[in-house]
PDB file of N, CA and C in Angstrom:
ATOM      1  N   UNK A   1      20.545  11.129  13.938  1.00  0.00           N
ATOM      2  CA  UNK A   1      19.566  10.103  14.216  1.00  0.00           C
ATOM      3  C   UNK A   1      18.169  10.702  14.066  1.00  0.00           C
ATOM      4  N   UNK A   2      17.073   9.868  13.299  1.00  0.00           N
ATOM      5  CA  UNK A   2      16.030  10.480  13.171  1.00  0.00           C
ATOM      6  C   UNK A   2      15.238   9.878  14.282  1.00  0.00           C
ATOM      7  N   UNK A   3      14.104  10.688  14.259  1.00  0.00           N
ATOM      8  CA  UNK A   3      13.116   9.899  15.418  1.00  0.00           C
ATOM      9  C   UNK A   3      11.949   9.203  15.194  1.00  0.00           C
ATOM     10  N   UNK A   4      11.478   8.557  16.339  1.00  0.00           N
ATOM     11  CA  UNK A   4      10.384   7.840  15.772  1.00  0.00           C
ATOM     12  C   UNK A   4       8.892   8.257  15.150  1.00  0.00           C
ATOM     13  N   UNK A   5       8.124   8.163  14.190  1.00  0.00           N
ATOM     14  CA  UNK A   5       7.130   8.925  14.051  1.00  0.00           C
ATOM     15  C   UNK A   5       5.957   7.913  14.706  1.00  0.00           C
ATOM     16  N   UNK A   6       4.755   8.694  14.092  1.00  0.00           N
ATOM     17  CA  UNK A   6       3.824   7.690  14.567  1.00  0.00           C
ATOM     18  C   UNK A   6       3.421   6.271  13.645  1.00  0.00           C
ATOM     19  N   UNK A   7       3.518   7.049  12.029  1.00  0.00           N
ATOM     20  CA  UNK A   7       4.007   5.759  11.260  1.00  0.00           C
ATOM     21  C   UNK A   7       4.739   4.407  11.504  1.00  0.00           C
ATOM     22  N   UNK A   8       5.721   4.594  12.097  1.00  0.00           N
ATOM     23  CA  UNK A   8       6.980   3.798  12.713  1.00  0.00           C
ATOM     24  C   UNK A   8       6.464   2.632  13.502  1.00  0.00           C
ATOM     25  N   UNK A   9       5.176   3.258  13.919  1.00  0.00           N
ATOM     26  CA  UNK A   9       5.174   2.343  15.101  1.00  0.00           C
ATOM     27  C   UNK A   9       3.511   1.420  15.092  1.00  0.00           C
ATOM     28  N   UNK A  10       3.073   1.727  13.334  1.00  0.00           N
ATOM     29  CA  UNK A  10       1.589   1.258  13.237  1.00  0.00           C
ATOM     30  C   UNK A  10       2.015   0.071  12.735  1.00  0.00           C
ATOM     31  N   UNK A  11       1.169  -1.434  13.332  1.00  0.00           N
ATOM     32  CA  UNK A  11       1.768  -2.733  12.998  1.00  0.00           C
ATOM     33  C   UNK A  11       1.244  -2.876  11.390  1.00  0.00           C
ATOM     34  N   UNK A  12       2.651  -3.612  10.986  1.00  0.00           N
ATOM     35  CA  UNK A  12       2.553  -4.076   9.479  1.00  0.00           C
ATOM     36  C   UNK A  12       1.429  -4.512   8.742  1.00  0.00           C
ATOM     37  N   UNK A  13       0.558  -5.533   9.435  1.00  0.00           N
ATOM     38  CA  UNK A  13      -0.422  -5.348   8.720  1.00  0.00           C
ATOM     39  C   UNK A  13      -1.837  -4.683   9.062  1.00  0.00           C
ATOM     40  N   UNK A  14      -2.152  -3.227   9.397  1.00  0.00           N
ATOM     41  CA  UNK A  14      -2.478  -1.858   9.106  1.00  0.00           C
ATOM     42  C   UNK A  14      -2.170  -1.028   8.696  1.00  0.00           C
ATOM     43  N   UNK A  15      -0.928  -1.003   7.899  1.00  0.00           N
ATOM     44  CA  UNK A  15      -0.228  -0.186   7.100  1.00  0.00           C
ATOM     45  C   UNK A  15      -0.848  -1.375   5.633  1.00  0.00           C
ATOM     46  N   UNK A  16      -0.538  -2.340   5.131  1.00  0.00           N
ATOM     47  CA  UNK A  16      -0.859  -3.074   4.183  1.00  0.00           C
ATOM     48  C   UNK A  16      -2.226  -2.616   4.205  1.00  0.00           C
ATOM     49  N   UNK A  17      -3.421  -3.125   5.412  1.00  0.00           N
ATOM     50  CA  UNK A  17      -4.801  -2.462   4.382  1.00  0.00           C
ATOM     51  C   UNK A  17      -5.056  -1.281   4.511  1.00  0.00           C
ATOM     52  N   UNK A  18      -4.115  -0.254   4.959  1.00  0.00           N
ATOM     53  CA  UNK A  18      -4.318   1.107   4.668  1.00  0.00           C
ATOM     54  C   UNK A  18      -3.735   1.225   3.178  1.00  0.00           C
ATOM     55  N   UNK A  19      -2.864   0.668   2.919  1.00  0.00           N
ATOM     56  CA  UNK A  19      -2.209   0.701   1.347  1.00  0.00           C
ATOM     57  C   UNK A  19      -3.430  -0.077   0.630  1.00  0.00           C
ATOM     58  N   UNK A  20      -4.050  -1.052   0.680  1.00  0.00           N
ATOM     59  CA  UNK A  20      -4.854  -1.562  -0.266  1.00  0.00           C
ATOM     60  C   UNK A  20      -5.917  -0.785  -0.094  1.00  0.00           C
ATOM     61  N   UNK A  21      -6.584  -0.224   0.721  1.00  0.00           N
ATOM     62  CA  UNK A  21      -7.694   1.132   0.655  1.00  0.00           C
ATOM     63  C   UNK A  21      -7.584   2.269  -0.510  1.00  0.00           C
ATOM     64  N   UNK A  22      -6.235   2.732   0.071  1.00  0.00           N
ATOM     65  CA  UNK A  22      -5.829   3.611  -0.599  1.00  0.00           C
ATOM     66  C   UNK A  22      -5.459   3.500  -2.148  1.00  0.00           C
ATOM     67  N   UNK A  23      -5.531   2.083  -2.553  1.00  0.00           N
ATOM     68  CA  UNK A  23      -4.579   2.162  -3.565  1.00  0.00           C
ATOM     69  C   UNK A  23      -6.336   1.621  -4.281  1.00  0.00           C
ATOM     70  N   UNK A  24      -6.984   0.922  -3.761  1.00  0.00           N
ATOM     71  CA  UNK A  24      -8.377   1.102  -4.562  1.00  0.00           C
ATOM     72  C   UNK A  24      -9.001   2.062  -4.892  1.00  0.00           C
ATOM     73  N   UNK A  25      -9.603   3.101  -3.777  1.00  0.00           N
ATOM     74  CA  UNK A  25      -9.715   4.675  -3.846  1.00  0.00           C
ATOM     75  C   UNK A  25      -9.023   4.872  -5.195  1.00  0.00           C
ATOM     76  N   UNK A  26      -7.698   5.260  -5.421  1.00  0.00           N
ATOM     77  CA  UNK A  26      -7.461   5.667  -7.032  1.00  0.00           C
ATOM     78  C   UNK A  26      -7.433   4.845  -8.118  1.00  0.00           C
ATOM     79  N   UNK A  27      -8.614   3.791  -8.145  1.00  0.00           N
ATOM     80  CA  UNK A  27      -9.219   3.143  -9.192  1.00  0.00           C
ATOM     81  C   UNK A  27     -10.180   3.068  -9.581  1.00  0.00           C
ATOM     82  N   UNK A  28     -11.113   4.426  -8.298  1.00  0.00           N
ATOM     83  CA  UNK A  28     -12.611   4.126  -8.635  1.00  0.00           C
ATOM     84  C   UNK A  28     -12.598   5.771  -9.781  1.00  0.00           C
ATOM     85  N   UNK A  29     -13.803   5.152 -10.987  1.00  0.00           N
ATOM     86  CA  UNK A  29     -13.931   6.117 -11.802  1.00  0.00           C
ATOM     87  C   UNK A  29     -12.837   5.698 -12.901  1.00  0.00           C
ATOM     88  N   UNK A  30     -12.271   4.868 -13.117  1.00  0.00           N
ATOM     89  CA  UNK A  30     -11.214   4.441 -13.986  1.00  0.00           C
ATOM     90  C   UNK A  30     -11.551   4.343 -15.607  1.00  0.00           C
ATOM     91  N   UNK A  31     -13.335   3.813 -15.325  1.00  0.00           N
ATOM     92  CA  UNK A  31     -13.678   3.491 -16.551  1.00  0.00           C
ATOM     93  C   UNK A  31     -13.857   4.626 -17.344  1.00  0.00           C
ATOM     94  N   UNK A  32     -14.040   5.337 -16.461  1.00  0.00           N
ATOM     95  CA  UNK A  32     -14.367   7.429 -17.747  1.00  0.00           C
ATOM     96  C   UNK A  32     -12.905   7.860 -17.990  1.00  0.00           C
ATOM     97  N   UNK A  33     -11.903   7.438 -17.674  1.00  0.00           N
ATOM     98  CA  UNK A  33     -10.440   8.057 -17.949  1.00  0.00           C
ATOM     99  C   UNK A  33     -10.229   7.043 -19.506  1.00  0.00           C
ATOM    100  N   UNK A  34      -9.534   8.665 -20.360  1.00  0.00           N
ATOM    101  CA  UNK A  34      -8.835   8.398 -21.684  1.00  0.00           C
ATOM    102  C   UNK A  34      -7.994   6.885 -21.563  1.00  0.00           C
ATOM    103  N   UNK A  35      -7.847   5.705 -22.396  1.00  0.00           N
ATOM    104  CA  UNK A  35      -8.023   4.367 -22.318  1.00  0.00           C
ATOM    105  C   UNK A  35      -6.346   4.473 -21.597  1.00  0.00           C
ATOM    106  N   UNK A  36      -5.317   5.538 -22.422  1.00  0.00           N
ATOM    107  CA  UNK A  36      -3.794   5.676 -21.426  1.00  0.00           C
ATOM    108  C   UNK A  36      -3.635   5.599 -20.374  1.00  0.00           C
ATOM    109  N   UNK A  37      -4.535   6.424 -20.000  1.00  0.00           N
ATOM    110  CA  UNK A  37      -4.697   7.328 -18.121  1.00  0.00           C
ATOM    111  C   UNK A  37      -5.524   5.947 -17.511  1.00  0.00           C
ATOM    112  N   UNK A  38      -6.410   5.384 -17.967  1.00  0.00           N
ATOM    113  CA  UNK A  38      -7.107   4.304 -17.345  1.00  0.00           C
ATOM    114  C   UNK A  38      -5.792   3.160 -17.247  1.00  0.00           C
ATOM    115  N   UNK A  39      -5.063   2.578 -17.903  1.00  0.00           N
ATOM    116  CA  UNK A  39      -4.135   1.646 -17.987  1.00  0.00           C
ATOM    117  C   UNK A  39      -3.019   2.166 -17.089  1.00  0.00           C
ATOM    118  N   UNK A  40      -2.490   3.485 -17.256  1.00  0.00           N
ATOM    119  CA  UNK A  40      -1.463   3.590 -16.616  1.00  0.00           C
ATOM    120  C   UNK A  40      -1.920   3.942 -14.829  1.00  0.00           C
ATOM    121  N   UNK A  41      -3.220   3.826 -14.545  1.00  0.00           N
ATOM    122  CA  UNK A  41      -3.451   3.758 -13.227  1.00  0.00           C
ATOM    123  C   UNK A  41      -3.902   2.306 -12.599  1.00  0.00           C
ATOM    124  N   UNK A  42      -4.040   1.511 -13.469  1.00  0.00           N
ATOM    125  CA  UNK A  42      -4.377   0.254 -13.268  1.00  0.00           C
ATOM    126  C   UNK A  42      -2.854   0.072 -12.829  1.00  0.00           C
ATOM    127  N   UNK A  43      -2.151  -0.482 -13.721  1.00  0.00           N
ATOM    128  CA  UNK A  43      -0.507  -0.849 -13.633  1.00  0.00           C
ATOM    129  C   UNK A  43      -0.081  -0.543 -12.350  1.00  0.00           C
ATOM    130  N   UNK A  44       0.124   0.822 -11.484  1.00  0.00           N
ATOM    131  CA  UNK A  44       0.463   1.580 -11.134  1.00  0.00           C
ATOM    132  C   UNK A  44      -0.421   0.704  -9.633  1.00  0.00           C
ATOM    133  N   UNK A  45      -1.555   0.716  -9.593  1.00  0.00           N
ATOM    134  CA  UNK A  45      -2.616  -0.084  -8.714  1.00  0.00           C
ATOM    135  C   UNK A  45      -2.003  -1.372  -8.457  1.00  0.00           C
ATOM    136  N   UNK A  46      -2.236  -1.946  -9.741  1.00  0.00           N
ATOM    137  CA  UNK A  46      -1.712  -3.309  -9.428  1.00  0.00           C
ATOM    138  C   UNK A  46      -0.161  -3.057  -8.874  1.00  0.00           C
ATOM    139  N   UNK A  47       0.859  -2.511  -9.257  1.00  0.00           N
ATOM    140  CA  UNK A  47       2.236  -2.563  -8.430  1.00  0.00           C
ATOM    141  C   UNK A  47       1.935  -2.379  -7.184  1.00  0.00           C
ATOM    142  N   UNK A  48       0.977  -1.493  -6.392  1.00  0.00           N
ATOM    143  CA  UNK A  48       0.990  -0.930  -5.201  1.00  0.00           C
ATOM    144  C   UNK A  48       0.538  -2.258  -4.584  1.00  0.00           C
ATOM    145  N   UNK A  49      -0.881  -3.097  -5.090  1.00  0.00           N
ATOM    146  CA  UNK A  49      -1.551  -4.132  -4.630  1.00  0.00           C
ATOM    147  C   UNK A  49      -0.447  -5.411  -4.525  1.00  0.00           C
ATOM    148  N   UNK A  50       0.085  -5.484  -5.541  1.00  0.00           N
ATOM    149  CA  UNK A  50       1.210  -7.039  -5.192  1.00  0.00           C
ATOM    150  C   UNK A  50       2.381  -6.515  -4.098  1.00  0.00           C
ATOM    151  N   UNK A  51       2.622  -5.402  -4.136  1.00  0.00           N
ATOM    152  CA  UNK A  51       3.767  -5.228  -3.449  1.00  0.00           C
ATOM    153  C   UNK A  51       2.784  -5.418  -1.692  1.00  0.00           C
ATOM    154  N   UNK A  52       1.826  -4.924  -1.549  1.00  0.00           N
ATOM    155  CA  UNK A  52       0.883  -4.491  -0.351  1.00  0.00           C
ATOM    156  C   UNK A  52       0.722  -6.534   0.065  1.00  0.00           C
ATOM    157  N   UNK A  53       0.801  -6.995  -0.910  1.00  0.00           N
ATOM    158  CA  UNK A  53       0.174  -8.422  -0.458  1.00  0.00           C
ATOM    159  C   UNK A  53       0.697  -9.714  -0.212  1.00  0.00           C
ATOM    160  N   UNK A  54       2.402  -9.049  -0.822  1.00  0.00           N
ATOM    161  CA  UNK A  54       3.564  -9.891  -0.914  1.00  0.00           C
ATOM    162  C   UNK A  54       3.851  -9.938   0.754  1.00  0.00           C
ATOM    163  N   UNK A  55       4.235 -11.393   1.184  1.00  0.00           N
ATOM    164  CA  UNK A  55       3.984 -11.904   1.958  1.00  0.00           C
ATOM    165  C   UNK A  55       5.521 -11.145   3.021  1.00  0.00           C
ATOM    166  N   UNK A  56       5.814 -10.585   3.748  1.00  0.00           N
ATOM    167  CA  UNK A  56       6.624 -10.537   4.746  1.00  0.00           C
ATOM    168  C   UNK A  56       8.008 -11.202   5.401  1.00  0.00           C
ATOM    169  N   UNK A  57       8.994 -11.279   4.508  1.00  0.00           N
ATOM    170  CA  UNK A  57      10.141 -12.342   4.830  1.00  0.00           C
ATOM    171  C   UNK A  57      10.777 -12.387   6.173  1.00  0.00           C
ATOM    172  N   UNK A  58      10.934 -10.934   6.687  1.00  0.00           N
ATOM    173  CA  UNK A  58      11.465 -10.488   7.800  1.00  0.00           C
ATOM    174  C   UNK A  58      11.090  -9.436   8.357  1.00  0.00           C
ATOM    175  N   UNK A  59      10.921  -9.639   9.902  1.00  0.00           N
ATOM    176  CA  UNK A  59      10.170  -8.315  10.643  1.00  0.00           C
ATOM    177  C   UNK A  59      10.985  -6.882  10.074  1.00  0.00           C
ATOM    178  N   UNK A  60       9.584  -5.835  10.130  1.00  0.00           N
ATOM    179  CA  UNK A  60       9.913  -5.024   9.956  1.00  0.00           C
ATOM    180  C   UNK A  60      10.319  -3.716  11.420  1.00  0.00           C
ATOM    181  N   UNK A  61      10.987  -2.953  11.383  1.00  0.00           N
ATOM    182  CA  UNK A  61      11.157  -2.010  12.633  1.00  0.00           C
ATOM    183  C   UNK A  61       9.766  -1.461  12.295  1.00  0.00           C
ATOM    184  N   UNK A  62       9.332  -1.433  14.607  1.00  0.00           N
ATOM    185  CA  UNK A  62       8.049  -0.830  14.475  1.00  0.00           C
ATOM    186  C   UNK A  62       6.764  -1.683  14.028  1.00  0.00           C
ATOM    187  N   UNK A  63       6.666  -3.249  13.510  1.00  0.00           N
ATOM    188  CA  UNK A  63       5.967  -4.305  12.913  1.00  0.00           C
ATOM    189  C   UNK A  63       5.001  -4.461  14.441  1.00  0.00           C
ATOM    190  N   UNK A  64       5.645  -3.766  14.954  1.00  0.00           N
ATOM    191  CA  UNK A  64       4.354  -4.724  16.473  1.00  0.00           C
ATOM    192  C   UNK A  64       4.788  -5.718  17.112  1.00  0.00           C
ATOM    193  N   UNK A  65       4.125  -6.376  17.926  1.00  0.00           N
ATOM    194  CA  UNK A  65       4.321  -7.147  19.184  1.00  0.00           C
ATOM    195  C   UNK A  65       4.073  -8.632  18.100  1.00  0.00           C
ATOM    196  N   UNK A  66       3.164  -8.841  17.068  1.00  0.00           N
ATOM    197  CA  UNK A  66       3.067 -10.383  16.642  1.00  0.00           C
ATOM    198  C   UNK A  66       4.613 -10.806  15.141  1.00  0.00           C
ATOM    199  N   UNK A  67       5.684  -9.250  15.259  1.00  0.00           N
ATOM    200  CA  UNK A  67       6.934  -9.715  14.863  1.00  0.00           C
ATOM    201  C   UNK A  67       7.978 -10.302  15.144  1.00  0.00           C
TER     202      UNK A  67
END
């Protein structure tokens, strides 16, 4: 059995805009990257951003008190 971390227990959506922070952060400066490296971090952005924004079907373990 593993244990709980502190991750575990930060509500779902503060983990989402810690992911959309984070996932902007590696888009700034995009426009000076070789046109590959610029696209394949966009893509890569955008997966992190739809997945970060896609709406919540079922509580998650650790989601907080408004799951």
């Amino acid at each position: 059995m593993t244990g709980i971390t502190p991750r575990d227990v930060i509500p779902s959506d503060v983990r989402r805009l810690q992911a959309i922070a984070d996932t902007m952060a590696g888009v700034e400066g995009v426009e000076k990257l070789p046109v590959d490296e610029a696209i394949s971090r966009l893509e890569a952005a955008h997966r992190a951003l739809a997945e970060a924004l896609k709406p919540e079907t079922e509580p998650q373990p650790g989601g907080g008190a408004d799951q």
